[in-house]
C-alpha atoms as a PDB file:
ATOM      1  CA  UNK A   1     113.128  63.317  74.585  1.00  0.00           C
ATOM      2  CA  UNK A   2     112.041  65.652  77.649  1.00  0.00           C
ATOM      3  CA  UNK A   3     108.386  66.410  76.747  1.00  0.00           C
ATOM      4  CA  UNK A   4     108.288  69.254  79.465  1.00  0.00           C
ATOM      5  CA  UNK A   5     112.022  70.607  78.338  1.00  0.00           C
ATOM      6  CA  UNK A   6     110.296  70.806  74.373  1.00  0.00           C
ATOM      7  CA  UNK A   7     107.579  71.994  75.725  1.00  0.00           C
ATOM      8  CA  UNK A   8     109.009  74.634  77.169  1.00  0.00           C
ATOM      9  CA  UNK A   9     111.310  75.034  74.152  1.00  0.00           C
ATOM     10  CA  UNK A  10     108.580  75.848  71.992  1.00  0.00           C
ATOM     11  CA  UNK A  11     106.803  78.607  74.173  1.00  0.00           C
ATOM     12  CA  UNK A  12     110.328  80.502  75.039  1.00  0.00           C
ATOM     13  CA  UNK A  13     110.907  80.415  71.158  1.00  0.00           C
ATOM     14  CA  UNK A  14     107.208  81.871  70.395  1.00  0.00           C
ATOM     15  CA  UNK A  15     107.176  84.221  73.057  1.00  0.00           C
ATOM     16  CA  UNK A  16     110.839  85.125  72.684  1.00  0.00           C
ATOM     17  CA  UNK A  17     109.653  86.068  68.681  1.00  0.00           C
ATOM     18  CA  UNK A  18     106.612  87.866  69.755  1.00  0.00           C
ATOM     19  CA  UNK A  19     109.049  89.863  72.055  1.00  0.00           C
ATOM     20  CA  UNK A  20     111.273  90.364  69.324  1.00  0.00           C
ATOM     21  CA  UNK A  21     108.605  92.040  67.175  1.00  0.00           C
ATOM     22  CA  UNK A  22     107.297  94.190  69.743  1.00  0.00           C
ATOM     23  CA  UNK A  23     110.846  95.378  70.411  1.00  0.00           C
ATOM     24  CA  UNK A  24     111.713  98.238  68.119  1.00  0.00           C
ATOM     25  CA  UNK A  25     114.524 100.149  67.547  1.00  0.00           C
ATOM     26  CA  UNK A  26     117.074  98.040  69.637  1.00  0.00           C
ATOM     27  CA  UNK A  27     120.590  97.255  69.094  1.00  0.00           C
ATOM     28  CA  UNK A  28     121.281  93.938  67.388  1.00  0.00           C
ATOM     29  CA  UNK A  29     122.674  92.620  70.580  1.00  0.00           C
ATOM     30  CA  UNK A  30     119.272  92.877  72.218  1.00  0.00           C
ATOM     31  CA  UNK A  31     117.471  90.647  69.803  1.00  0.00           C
ATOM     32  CA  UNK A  32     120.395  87.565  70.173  1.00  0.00           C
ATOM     33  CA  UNK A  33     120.073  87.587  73.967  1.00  0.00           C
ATOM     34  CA  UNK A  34     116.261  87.320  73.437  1.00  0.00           C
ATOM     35  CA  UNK A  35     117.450  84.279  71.230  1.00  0.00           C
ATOM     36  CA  UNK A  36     119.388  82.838  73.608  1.00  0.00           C
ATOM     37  CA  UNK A  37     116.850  83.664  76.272  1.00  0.00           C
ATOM     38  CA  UNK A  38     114.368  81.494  74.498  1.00  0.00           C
ATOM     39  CA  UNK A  39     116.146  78.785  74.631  1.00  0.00           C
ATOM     40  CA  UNK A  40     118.042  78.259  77.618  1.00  0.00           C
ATOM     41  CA  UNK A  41     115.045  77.125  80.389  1.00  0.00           C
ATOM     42  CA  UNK A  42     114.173  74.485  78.083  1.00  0.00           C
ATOM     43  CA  UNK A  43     118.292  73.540  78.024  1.00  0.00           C
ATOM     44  CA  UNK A  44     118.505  73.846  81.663  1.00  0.00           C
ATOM     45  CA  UNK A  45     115.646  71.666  82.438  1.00  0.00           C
ATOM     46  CA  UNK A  46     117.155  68.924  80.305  1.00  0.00           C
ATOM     47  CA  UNK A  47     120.663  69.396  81.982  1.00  0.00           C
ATOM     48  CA  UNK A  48     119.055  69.132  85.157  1.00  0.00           C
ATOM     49  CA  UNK A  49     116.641  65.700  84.321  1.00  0.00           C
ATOM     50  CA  UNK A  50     120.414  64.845  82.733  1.00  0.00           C
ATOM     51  CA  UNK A  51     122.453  65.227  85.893  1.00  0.00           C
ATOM     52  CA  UNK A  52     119.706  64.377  88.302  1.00  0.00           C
ATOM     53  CA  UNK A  53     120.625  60.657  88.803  1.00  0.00           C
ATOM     54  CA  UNK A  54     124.493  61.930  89.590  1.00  0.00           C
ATOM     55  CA  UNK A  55     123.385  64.203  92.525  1.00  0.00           C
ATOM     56  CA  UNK A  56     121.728  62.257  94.002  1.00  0.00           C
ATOM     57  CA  UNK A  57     124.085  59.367  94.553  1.00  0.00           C
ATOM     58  CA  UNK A  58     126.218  60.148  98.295  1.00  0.00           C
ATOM     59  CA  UNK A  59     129.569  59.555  96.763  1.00  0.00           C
ATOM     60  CA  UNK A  60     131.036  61.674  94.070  1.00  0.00           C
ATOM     61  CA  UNK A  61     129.870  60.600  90.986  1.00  0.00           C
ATOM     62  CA  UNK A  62     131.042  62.073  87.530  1.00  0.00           C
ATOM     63  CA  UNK A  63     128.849  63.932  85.607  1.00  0.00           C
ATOM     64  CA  UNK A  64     126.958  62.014  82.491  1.00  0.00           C
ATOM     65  CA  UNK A  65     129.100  62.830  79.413  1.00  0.00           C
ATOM     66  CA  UNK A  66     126.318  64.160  78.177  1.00  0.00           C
ATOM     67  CA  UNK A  67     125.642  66.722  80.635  1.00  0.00           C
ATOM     68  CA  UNK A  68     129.764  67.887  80.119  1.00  0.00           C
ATOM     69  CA  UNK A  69     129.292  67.640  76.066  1.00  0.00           C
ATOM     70  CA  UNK A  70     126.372  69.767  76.263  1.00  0.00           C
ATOM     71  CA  UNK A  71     127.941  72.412  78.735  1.00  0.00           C
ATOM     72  CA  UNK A  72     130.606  72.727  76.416  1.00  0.00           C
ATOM     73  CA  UNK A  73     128.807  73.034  73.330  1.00  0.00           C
ATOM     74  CA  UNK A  74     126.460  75.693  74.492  1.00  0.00           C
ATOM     75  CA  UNK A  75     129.695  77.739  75.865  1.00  0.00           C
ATOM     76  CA  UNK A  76     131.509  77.424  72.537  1.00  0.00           C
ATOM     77  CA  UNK A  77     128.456  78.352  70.475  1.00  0.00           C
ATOM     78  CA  UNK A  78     127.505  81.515  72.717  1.00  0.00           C
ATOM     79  CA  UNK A  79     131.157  82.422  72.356  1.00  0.00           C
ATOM     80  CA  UNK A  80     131.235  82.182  68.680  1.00  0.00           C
ATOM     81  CA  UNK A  81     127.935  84.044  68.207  1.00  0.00           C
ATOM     82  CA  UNK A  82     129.208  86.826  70.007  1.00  0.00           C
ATOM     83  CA  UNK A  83     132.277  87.229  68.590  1.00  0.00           C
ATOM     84  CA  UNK A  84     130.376  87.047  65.356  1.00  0.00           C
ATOM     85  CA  UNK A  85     128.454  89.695  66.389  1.00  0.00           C
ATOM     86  CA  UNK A  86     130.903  91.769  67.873  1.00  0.00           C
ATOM     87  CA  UNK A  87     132.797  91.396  64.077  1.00  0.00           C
ATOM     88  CA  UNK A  88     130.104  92.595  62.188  1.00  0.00           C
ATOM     89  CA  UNK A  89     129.478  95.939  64.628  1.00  0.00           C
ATOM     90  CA  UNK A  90     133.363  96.333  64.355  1.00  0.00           C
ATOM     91  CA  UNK A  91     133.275  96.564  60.277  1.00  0.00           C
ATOM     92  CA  UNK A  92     129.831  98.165  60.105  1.00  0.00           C
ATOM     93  CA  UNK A  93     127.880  95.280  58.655  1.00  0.00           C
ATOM     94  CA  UNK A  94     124.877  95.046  60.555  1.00  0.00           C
ATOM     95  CA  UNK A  95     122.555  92.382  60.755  1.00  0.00           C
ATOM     96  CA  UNK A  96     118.618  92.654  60.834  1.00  0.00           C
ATOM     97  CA  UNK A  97     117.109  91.638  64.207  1.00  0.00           C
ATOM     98  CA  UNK A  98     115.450  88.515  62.520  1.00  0.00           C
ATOM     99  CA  UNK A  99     118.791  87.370  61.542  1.00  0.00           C
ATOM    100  CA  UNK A 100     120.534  88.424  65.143  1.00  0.00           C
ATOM    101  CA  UNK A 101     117.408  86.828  66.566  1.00  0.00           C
ATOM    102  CA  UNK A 102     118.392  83.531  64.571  1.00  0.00           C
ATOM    103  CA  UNK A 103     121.671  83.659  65.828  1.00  0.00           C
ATOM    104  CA  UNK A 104     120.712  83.578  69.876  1.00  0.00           C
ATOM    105  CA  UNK A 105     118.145  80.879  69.046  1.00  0.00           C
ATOM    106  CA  UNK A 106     120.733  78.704  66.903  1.00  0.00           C
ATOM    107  CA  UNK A 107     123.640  78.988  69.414  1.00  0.00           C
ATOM    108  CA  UNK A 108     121.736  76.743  71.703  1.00  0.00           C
ATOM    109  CA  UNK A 109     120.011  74.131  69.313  1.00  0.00           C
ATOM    110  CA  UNK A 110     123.313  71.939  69.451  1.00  0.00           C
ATOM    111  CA  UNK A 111     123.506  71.830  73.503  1.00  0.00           C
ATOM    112  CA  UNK A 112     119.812  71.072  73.569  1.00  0.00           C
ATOM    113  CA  UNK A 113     119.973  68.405  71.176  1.00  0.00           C
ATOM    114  CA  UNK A 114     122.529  66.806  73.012  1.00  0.00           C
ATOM    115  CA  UNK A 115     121.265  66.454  76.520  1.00  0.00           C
ATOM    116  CA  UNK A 116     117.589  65.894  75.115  1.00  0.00           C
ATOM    117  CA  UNK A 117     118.430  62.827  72.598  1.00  0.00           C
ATOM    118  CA  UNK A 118     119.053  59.698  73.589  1.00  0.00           C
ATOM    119  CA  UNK A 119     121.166  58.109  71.789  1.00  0.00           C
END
Protein backbone atom coordinates (compact mmCIF):
# COMPACT_ATOMS: atom_id res chain seq x y z
CA UNK A 1 0.00 0.00 0.00
CA UNK A 2 0.98 3.77 -0.92
CA UNK A 3 1.90 5.16 2.54
CA UNK A 4 1.84 8.82 1.11
CA UNK A 5 -1.61 8.05 -1.02
CA UNK A 6 -3.19 6.79 2.81
CA UNK A 7 -1.68 9.34 4.16
CA UNK A 8 -3.17 11.68 2.31
CA UNK A 9 -6.42 9.68 2.42
CA UNK A 10 -6.77 10.16 5.94
CA UNK A 11 -6.21 14.06 6.14
CA UNK A 12 -8.70 14.79 2.97
CA UNK A 13 -11.26 12.56 4.93
CA UNK A 14 -10.66 14.59 8.38
CA UNK A 15 -10.49 17.81 6.89
CA UNK A 16 -13.18 17.09 4.32
CA UNK A 17 -15.52 16.21 7.80
CA UNK A 18 -14.37 19.22 9.62
CA UNK A 19 -15.49 21.13 6.41
CA UNK A 20 -18.59 19.39 6.40
CA UNK A 21 -19.49 20.54 9.93
CA UNK A 22 -18.58 23.99 9.48
CA UNK A 23 -20.77 24.05 6.37
CA UNK A 24 -24.33 24.86 7.30
CA UNK A 25 -27.30 25.13 5.58
CA UNK A 26 -26.11 23.65 2.16
CA UNK A 27 -27.80 21.55 -0.29
CA UNK A 28 -27.17 17.82 0.03
CA UNK A 29 -25.20 17.92 -3.13
CA UNK A 30 -22.59 20.11 -1.48
CA UNK A 31 -21.73 17.74 1.29
CA UNK A 32 -21.17 14.49 -1.41
CA UNK A 33 -18.75 16.54 -3.52
CA UNK A 34 -16.91 17.36 -0.24
CA UNK A 35 -17.00 13.43 0.02
CA UNK A 36 -15.72 12.83 -3.06
CA UNK A 37 -13.31 15.70 -2.69
CA UNK A 38 -11.74 13.93 0.22
CA UNK A 39 -10.95 11.24 -1.42
CA UNK A 40 -9.84 11.69 -4.79
CA UNK A 41 -5.93 13.22 -4.25
CA UNK A 42 -5.25 10.26 -2.30
CA UNK A 43 -6.87 8.08 -5.53
CA UNK A 44 -4.99 10.09 -7.95
CA UNK A 45 -1.71 9.73 -6.34
CA UNK A 46 -2.11 5.96 -6.35
CA UNK A 47 -3.23 5.99 -10.11
CA UNK A 48 -0.34 7.94 -10.84
CA UNK A 49 2.52 5.62 -8.65
CA UNK A 50 0.11 2.85 -10.66
CA UNK A 51 0.69 4.06 -14.20
CA UNK A 52 4.09 5.54 -13.61
CA UNK A 53 6.16 2.54 -14.87
CA UNK A 54 3.83 2.62 -18.29
CA UNK A 55 4.78 6.29 -19.12
CA UNK A 56 7.71 6.06 -18.86
CA UNK A 57 8.56 3.25 -21.23
CA UNK A 58 9.20 5.03 -25.17
CA UNK A 59 6.89 2.64 -26.87
CA UNK A 60 3.23 2.46 -26.20
CA UNK A 61 2.65 0.44 -23.44
CA UNK A 62 -0.92 -0.54 -22.11
CA UNK A 63 -2.05 0.71 -19.09
CA UNK A 64 -1.75 -1.75 -15.79
CA UNK A 65 -5.20 -3.39 -15.50
CA UNK A 66 -5.29 -2.01 -12.47
CA UNK A 67 -5.02 1.49 -13.32
CA UNK A 68 -8.20 0.75 -16.14
CA UNK A 69 -10.22 -1.34 -13.26
CA UNK A 70 -9.86 1.44 -10.97
CA UNK A 71 -10.82 4.25 -13.57
CA UNK A 72 -13.79 2.42 -14.19
CA UNK A 73 -14.88 1.71 -10.84
CA UNK A 74 -14.57 5.21 -9.57
CA UNK A 75 -16.69 6.42 -12.82
CA UNK A 76 -19.43 3.86 -12.19
CA UNK A 77 -19.63 4.60 -8.46
CA UNK A 78 -19.71 8.56 -8.92
CA UNK A 79 -22.39 7.85 -11.49
CA UNK A 80 -24.48 5.77 -9.27
CA UNK A 81 -24.16 8.13 -6.29
CA UNK A 82 -25.45 10.81 -8.23
CA UNK A 83 -28.15 9.37 -9.72
CA UNK A 84 -28.97 8.24 -6.23
CA UNK A 85 -28.95 11.51 -5.21
CA UNK A 86 -30.61 13.07 -7.92
CA UNK A 87 -33.64 10.21 -7.05
CA UNK A 88 -34.08 11.12 -3.70
CA UNK A 89 -34.33 15.21 -4.53
CA UNK A 90 -36.77 14.06 -7.36
CA UNK A 91 -39.30 12.21 -4.74
CA UNK A 92 -38.57 14.57 -1.85
CA UNK A 93 -36.66 12.21 0.40
CA UNK A 94 -33.81 14.01 1.54
CA UNK A 95 -30.85 12.80 3.07
CA UNK A 96 -28.90 14.40 6.10
CA UNK A 97 -25.48 15.81 5.12
CA UNK A 98 -23.72 13.05 7.27
CA UNK A 99 -25.36 10.51 5.20
CA UNK A 100 -24.77 12.57 1.66
CA UNK A 101 -21.31 13.10 3.12
CA UNK A 102 -21.01 9.14 3.39
CA UNK A 103 -22.06 8.76 0.05
CA UNK A 104 -19.09 11.07 -1.72
CA UNK A 105 -16.60 9.39 0.63
CA UNK A 106 -17.92 5.70 -0.19
CA UNK A 107 -18.12 6.21 -4.01
CA UNK A 108 -14.39 6.24 -4.09
CA UNK A 109 -13.32 3.55 -1.41
CA UNK A 110 -13.64 0.75 -4.21
CA UNK A 111 -11.26 2.65 -6.89
CA UNK A 112 -8.82 3.35 -4.10
CA UNK A 113 -8.71 -0.03 -2.90
CA UNK A 114 -7.99 -1.24 -6.14
CA UNK A 115 -5.02 0.69 -7.36
CA UNK A 116 -3.59 0.79 -3.65
CA UNK A 117 -3.67 -3.20 -2.93
CA UNK A 118 -1.50 -5.39 -4.23
CA UNK A 119 -2.72 -8.28 -4.85
Amino acid sequence: MNKVSLIVGVVGVLASAVAAIFLKDRPPRHYWLLGLASLFPAWLIAFLTVIQPASQSPVDVPLPPRALFSSAVGLMAIIATDYLLRQSERTGRVFTPVVCWLIGWAALIPAWLIVTVNL
